[in-house]
Protein backbone atom coordinates (compact mmCIF):
# COMPACT_ATOMS: atom_id res chain seq x y z
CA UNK A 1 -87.90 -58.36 -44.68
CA UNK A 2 -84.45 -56.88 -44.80
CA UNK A 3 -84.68 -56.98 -40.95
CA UNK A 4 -85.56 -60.14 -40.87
CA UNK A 5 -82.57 -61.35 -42.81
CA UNK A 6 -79.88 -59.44 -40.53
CA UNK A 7 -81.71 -60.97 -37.64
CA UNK A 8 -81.03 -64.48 -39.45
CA UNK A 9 -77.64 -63.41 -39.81
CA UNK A 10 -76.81 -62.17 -36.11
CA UNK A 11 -78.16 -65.24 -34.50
CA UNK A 12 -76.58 -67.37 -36.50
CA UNK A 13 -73.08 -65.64 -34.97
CA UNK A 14 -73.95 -66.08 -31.34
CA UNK A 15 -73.30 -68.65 -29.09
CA UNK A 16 -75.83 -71.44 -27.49
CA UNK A 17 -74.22 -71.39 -24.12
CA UNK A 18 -71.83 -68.84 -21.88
CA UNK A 19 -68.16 -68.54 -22.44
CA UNK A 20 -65.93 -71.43 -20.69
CA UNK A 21 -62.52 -72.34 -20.64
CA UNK A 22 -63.42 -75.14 -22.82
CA UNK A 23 -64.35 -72.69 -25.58
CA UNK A 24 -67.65 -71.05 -27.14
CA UNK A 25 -70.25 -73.21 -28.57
CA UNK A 26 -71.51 -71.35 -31.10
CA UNK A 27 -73.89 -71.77 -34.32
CA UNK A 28 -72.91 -74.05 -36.79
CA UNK A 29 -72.43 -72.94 -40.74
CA UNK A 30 -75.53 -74.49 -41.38
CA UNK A 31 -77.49 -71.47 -40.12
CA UNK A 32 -76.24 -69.70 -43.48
CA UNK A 33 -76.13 -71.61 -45.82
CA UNK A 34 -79.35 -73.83 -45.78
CA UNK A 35 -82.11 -72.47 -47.83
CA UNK A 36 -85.16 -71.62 -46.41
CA UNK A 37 -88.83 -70.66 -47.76
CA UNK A 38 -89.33 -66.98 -47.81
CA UNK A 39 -93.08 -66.55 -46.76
CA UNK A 40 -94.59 -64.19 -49.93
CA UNK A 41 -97.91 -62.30 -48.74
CA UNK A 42 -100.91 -62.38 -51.11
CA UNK A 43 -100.81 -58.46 -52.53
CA UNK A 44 -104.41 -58.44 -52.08
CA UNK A 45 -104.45 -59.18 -47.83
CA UNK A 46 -105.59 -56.54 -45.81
CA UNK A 47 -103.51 -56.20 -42.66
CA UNK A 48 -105.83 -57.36 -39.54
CA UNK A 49 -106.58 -54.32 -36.95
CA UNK A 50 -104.87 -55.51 -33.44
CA UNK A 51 -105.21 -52.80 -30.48
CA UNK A 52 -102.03 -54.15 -28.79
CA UNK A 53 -100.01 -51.20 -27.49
CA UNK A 54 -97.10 -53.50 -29.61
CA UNK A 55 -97.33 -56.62 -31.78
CA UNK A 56 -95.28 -58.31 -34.04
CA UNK A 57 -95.16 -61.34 -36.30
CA UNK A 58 -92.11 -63.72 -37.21
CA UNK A 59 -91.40 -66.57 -39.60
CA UNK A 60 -89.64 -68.87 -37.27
CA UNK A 61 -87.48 -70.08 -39.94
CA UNK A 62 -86.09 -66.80 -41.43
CA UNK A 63 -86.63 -64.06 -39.01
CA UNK A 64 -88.83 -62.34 -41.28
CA UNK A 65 -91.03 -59.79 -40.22
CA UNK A 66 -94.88 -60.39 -41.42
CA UNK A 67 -96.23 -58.02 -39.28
CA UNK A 68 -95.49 -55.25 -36.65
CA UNK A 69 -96.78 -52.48 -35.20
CA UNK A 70 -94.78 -50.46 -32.54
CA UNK A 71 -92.05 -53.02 -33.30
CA UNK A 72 -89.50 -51.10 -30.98
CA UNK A 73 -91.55 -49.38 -28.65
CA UNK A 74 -89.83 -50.08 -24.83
CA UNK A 75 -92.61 -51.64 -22.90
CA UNK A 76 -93.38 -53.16 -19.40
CA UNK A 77 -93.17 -57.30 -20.54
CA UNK A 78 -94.25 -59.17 -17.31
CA UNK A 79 -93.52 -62.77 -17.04
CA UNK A 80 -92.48 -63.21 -20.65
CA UNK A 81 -89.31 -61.94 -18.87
CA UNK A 82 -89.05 -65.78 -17.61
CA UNK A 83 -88.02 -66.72 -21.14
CA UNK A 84 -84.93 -65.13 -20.52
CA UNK A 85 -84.46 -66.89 -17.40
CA UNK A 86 -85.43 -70.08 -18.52
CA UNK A 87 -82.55 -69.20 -21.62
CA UNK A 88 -79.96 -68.96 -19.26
CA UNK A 89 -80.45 -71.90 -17.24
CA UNK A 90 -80.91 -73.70 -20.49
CA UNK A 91 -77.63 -72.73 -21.73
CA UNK A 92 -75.44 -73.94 -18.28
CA UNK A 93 -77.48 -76.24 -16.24
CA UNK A 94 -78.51 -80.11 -16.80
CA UNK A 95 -82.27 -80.48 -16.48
CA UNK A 96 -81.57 -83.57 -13.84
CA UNK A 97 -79.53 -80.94 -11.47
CA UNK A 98 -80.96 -80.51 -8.23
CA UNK A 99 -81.58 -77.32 -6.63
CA UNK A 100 -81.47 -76.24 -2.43
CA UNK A 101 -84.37 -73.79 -2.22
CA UNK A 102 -82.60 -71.45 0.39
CA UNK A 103 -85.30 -68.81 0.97
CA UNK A 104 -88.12 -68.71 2.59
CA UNK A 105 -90.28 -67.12 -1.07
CA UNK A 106 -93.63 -67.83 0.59
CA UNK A 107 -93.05 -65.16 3.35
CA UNK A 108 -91.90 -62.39 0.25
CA UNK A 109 -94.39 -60.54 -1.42
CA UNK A 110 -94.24 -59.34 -5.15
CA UNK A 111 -93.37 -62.75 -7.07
CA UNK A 112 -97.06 -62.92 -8.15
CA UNK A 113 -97.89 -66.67 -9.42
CA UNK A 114 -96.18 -69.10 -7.10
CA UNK A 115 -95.77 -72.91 -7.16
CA UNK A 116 -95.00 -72.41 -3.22
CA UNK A 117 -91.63 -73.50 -3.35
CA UNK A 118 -90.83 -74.67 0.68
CA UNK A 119 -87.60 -73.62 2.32
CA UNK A 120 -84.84 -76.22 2.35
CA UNK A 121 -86.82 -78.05 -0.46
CA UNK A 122 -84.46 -80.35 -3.14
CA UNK A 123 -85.76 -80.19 -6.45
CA UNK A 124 -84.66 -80.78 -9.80
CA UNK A 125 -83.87 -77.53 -12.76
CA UNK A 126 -86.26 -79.09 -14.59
CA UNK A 127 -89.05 -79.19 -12.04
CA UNK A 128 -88.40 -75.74 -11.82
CA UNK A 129 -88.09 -74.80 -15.19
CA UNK A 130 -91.96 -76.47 -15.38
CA UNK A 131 -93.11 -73.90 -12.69
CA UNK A 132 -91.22 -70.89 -14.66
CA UNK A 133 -92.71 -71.50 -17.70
CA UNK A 134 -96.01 -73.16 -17.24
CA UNK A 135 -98.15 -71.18 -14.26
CA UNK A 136 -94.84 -68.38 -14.29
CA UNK A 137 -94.29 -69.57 -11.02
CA UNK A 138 -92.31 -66.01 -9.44
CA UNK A 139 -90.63 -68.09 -6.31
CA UNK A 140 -88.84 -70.70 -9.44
CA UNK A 141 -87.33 -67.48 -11.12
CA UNK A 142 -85.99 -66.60 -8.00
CA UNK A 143 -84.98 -69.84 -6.87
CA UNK A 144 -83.34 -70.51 -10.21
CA UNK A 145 -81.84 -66.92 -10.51
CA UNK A 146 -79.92 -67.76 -7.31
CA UNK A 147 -78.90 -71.18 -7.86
CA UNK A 148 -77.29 -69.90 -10.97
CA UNK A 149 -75.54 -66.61 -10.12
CA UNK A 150 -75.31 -66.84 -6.60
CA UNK A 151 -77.48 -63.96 -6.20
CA UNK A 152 -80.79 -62.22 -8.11
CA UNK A 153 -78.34 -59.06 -8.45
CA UNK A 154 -75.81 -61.47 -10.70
CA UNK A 155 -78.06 -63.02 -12.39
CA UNK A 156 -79.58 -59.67 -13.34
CA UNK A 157 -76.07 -59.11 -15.26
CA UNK A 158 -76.49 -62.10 -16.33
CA UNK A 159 -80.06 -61.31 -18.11
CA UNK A 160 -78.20 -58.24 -19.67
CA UNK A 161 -75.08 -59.66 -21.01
CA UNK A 162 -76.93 -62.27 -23.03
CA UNK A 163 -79.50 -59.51 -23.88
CA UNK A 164 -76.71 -57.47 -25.64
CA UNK A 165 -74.84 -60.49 -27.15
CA UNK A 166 -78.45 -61.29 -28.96
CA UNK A 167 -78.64 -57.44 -29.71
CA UNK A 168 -81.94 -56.36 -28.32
CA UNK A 169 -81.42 -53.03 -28.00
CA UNK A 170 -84.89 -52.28 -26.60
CA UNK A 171 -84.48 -54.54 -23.24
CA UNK A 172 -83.65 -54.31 -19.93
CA UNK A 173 -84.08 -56.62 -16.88
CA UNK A 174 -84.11 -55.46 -13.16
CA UNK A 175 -85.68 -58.79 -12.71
CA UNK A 176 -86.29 -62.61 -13.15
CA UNK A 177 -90.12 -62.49 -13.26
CA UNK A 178 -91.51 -59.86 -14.77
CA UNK A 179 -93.19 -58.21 -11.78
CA UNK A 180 -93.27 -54.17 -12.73
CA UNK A 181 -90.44 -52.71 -12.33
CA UNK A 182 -88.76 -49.06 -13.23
CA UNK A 183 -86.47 -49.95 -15.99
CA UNK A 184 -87.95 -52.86 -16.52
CA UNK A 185 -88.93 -53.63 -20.07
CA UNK A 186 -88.48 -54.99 -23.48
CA UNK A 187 -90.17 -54.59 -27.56
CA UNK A 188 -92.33 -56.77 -29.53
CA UNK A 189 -89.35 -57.24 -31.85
CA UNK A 190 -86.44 -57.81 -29.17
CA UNK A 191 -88.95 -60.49 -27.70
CA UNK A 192 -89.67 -62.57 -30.93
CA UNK A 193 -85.47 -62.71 -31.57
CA UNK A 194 -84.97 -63.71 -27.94
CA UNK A 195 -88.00 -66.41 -28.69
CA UNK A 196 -86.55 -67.59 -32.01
CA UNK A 197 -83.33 -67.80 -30.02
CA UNK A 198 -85.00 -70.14 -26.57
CA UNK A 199 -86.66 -72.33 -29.41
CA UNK A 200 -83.58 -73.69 -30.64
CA UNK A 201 -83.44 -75.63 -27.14
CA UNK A 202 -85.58 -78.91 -27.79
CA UNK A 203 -86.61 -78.81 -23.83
CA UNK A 204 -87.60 -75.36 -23.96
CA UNK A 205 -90.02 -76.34 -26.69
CA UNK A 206 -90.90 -79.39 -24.75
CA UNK A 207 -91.90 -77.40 -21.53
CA UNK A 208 -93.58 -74.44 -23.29
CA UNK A 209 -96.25 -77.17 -25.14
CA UNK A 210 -97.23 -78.23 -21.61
CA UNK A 211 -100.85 -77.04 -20.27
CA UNK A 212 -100.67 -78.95 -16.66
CA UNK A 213 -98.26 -80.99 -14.57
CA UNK A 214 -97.62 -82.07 -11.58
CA UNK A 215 -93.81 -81.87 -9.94
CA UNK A 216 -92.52 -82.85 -6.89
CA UNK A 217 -89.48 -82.71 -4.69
CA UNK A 218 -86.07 -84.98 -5.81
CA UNK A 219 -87.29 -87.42 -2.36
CA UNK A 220 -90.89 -86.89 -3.75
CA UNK A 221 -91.88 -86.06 -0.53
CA UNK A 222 -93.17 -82.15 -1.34
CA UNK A 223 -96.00 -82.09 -4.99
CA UNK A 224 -96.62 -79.01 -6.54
CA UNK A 225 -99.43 -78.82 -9.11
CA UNK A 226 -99.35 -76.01 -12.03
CA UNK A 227 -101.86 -75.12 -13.88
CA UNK A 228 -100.48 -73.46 -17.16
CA UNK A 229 -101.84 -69.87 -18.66
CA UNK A 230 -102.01 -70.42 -22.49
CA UNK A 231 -105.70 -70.96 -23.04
CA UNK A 232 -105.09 -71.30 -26.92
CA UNK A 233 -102.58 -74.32 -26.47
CA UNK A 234 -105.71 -76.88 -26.87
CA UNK A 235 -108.07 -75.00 -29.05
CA UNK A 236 -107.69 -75.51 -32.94
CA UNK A 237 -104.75 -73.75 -33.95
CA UNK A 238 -101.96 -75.75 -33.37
CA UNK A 239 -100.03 -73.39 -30.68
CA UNK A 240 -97.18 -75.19 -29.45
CA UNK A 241 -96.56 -73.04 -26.16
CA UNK A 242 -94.76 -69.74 -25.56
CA UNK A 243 -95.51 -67.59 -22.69
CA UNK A 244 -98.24 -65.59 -21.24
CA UNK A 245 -97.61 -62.09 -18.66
CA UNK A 246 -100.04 -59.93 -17.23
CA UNK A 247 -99.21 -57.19 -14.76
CA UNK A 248 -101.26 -53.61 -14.19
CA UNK A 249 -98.39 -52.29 -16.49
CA UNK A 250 -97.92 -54.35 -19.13
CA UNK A 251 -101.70 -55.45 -19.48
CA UNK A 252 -102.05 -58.91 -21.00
CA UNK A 253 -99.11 -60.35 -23.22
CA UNK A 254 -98.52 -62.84 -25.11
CA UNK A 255 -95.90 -64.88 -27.30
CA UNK A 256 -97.14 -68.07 -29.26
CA UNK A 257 -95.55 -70.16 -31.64
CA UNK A 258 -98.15 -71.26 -34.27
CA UNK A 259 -97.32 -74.67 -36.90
CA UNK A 260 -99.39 -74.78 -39.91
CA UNK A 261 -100.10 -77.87 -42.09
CA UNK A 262 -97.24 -77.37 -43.75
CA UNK A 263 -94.68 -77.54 -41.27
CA UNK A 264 -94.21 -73.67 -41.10
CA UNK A 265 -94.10 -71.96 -37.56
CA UNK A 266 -94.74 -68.53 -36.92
CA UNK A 267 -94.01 -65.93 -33.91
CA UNK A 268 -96.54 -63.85 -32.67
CA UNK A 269 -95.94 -61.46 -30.13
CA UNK A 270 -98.40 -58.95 -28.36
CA UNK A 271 -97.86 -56.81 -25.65
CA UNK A 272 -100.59 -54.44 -23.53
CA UNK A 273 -103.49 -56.29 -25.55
CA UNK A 274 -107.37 -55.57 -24.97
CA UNK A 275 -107.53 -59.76 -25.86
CA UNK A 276 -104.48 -61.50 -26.15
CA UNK A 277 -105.59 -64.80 -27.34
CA UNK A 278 -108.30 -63.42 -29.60
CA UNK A 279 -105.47 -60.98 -31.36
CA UNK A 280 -103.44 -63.80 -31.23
CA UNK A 281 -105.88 -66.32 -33.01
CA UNK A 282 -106.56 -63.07 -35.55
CA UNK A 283 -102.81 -62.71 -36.42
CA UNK A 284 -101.86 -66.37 -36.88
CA UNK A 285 -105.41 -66.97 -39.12
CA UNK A 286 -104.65 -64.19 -40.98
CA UNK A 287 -101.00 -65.37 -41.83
CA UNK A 288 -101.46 -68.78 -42.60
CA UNK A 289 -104.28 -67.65 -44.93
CA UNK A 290 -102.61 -64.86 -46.85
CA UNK A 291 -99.27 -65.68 -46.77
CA UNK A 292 -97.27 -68.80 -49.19
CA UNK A 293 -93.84 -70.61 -47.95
């Protein structure tokens, strides 16, 4: 819990977009000083068994820590690196911005999923923020990398700056996607802050929720159609998105963000699981039935 509350503390100190000559935007007081529900587990609950290599589970509201096990361990994290992509583009770019795709990502290998991005192609940040977060389309974190930084190599800077200004300590990116990597890698706990941190952004949440769609090209001449990864977003848990990754490394991951009937949300985070949406299902049922806001 006490982790939980420094956690509360040290995002509420950072900033929602990069440095600019206009000034840092940063958290308002509010973060502090409103009041939130402490989740209280029932004495009684026994802890469910998860085979995850790491897991973890967040209140949403507070940062508090409900459950973990190999909170810090440094582990391969696939394509939920895309949530830090998706962050930074969040923070700078205007969703109706359109992007020149440059490269020619169909002829490269290693970008696993693709949403088969075509050279020259105009399309909008938000069209590719779609295909980066709903099939983890590898050719839109490239394409978006670029279009940001100028190049994958400054946008990997990039990646670690805002890593260290949310103080994960147990991440490093040599990437955009996720694809395995030496030095590649992140911790169940480091990815739940960076997820509390995304969620604040009312399009990230937007995109995350979304199981399908169909994009196209700003002259609407090119359609991509993505097929999203999340198989528990329509089952009976209400899962409202994060992020799926699987690579031979990192096995199957997972982050979801789980609402209960009473308004409270919930991050789970798995990483290297035998069954990532049954563990997943297991840790949210057995938090919204042993635990009080």
């Amino acid at each position: 819990m006490f982790r939980g509350l420094i956690s509360l503390l040290l995002l509420a100190t950072l900033s929602t977009a990069p440095l600019s000559t206009a000034g840092e935007a940063v958290f308002s007081e509010k973060d502090l000083l409103d009041v939130q529900a402490i989740p209280v587990k029932n004495i009684n609950a026994l802890e469910p068994v998860i085979g995850a290599k790491a897991a973890l589970l967040m209140d949403l509201d507070t940062g508090i820590v409900m459950y973990e096990k190999n909170p810090d361990q440094q582990l391969p994290m696939a394509s939920l690196t895309k949530i830090m992509t998706a962050v930074l583009i969040l923070d700078s770019h205007r969703l109706d911005e359109v992007v020149t795709i440059d490269d020619d990502f169909n002829s490269m290998g290693e970008l696993g999923v693709r949403m088969w991005l075509q050279k020259y192609e105009k399309i909008t940040v938000e069209s590719l923020l779609t295909g980066l977060l709903v099939p983890s389309a590898g050719d839109a974190a490239m394409a978006l990398a670029k279009y940001h930084s100028g190049s994958v190599e400054a946008f990997m800077e990039a990646m670690n700056n805002k890593a260290r200004m949310l103080n994960l300590k147990n991440t490093n990116f040599v990437n955009p996607h996720g694809i395995d990597a030496e030095n590649h890698y992140s911790s169940a706990y480091d990815l739940a802050i960076l997820t509390k941190y995304a969620l604040r952004n009312k399009d990230f949440r937007r995109i995350v929720r979304i199981s399908g769609a169909t994009v196209t090209s700003a002259n609407g001449q090119i359609s991509h159609s993505l097929e999203g990864t999340n198989y528990l977003l329509n089952s009976y848990l209400d899962i409202r998105g994060v992020k799926t990754g699987t690579t031979d490394a990192a096995g199957e991951s997972l982050i979801n963000l789980a609402h209960n009937t009473n308004g409270k949300e919930v991050i789970v985070v798995l990483l290297n699981s035998p069954s990532r949406f049954q563990e997943s299902k297991s840790i949210i049922d057995w938090a919204f039935r042993n635990f009080l806001w």
